[in-house]
C-alpha atoms as a PDB file:
ATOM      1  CA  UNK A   1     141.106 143.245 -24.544  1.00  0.00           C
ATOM      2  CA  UNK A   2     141.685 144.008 -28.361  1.00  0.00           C
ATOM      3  CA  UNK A   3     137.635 145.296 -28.680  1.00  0.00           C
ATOM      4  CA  UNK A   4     138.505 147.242 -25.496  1.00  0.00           C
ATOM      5  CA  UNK A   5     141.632 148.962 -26.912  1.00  0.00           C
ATOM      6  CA  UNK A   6     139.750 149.916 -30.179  1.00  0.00           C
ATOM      7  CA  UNK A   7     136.915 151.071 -28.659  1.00  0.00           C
ATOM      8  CA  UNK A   8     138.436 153.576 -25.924  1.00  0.00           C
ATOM      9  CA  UNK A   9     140.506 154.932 -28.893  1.00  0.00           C
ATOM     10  CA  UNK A  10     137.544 155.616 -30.900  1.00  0.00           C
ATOM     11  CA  UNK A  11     135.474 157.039 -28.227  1.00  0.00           C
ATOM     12  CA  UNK A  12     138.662 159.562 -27.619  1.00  0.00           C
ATOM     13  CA  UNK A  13     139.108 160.063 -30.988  1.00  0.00           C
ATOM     14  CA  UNK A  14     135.351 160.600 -31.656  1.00  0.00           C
ATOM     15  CA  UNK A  15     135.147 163.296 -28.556  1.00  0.00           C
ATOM     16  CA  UNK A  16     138.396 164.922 -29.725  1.00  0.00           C
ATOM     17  CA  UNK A  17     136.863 165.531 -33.081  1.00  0.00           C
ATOM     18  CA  UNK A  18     133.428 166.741 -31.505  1.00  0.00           C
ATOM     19  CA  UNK A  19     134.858 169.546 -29.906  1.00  0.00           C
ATOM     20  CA  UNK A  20     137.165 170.557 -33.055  1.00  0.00           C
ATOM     21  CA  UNK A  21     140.476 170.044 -31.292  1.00  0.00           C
ATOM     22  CA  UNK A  22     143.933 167.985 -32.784  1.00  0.00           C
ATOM     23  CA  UNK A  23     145.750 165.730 -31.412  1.00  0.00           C
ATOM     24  CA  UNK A  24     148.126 168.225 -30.362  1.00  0.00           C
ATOM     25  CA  UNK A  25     145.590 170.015 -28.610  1.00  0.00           C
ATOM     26  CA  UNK A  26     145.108 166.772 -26.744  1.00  0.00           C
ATOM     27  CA  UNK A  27     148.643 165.663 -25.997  1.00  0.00           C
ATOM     28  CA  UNK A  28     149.585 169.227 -25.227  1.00  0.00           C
ATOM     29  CA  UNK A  29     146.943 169.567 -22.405  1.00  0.00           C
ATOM     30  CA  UNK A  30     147.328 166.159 -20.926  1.00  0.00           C
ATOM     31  CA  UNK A  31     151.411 165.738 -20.870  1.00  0.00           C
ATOM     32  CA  UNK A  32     152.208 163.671 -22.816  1.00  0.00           C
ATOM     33  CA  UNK A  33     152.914 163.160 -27.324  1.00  0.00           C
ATOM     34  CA  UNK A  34     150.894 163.468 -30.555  1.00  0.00           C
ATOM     35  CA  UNK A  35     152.008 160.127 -31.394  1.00  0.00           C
ATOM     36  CA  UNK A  36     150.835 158.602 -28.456  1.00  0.00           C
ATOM     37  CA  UNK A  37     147.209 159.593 -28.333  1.00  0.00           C
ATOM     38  CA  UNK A  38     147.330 159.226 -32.233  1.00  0.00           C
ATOM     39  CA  UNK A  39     148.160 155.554 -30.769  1.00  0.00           C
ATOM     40  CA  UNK A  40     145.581 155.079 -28.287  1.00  0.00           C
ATOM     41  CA  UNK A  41     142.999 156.575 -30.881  1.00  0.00           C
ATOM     42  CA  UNK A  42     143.978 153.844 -33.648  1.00  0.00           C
ATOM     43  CA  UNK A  43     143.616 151.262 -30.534  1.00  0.00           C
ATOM     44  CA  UNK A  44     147.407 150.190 -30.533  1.00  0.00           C
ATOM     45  CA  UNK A  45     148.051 151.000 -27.288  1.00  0.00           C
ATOM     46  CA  UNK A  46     145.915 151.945 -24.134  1.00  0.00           C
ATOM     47  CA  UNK A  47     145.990 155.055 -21.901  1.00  0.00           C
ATOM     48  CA  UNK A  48     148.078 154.727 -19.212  1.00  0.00           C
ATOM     49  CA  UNK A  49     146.071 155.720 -15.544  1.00  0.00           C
ATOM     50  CA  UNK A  50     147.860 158.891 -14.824  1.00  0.00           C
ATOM     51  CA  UNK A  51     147.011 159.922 -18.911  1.00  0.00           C
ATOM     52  CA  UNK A  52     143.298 158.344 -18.933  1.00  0.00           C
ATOM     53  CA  UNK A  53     142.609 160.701 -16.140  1.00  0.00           C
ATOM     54  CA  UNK A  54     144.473 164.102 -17.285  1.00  0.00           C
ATOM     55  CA  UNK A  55     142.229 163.427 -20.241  1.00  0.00           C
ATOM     56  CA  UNK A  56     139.172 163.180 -18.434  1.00  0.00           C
ATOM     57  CA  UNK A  57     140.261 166.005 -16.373  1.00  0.00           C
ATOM     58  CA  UNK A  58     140.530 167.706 -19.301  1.00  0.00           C
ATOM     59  CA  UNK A  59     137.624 166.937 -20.726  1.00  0.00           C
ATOM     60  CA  UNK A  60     135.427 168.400 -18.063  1.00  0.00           C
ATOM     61  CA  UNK A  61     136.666 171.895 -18.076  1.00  0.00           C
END
């Protein structure tokens, strides 16, 4: 689970930083705070559902 955690956050993290946006940028546009995507992108914690897919939502637009 712990290799999972990291790895999500760094593939965030890594697309995030690809298309030159902060973590406010991120938080802002899927609901929810800069300190919690800061961390899911240092692997603490993982994406809940409902976030994991506002991102991805986000992410295709």
């Amino acid at each position: 689970m712990e290799g999972s955690l990291i790895g999500m956050g760094k593939r965030i993290k890594e697309i995030r930083k690809t298309n030159n946006k902060t973590i406010s940028d991120i938080a802002l546009n899927v609901g929810a705070t800069s300190e919690l995507i800061s961390r899911i992108e240092n692997g603490i914690i993982m994406p809940s559902l409902p976030v994991l897919l506002k991102f991805i939502r986000y992410r295709s637009n």
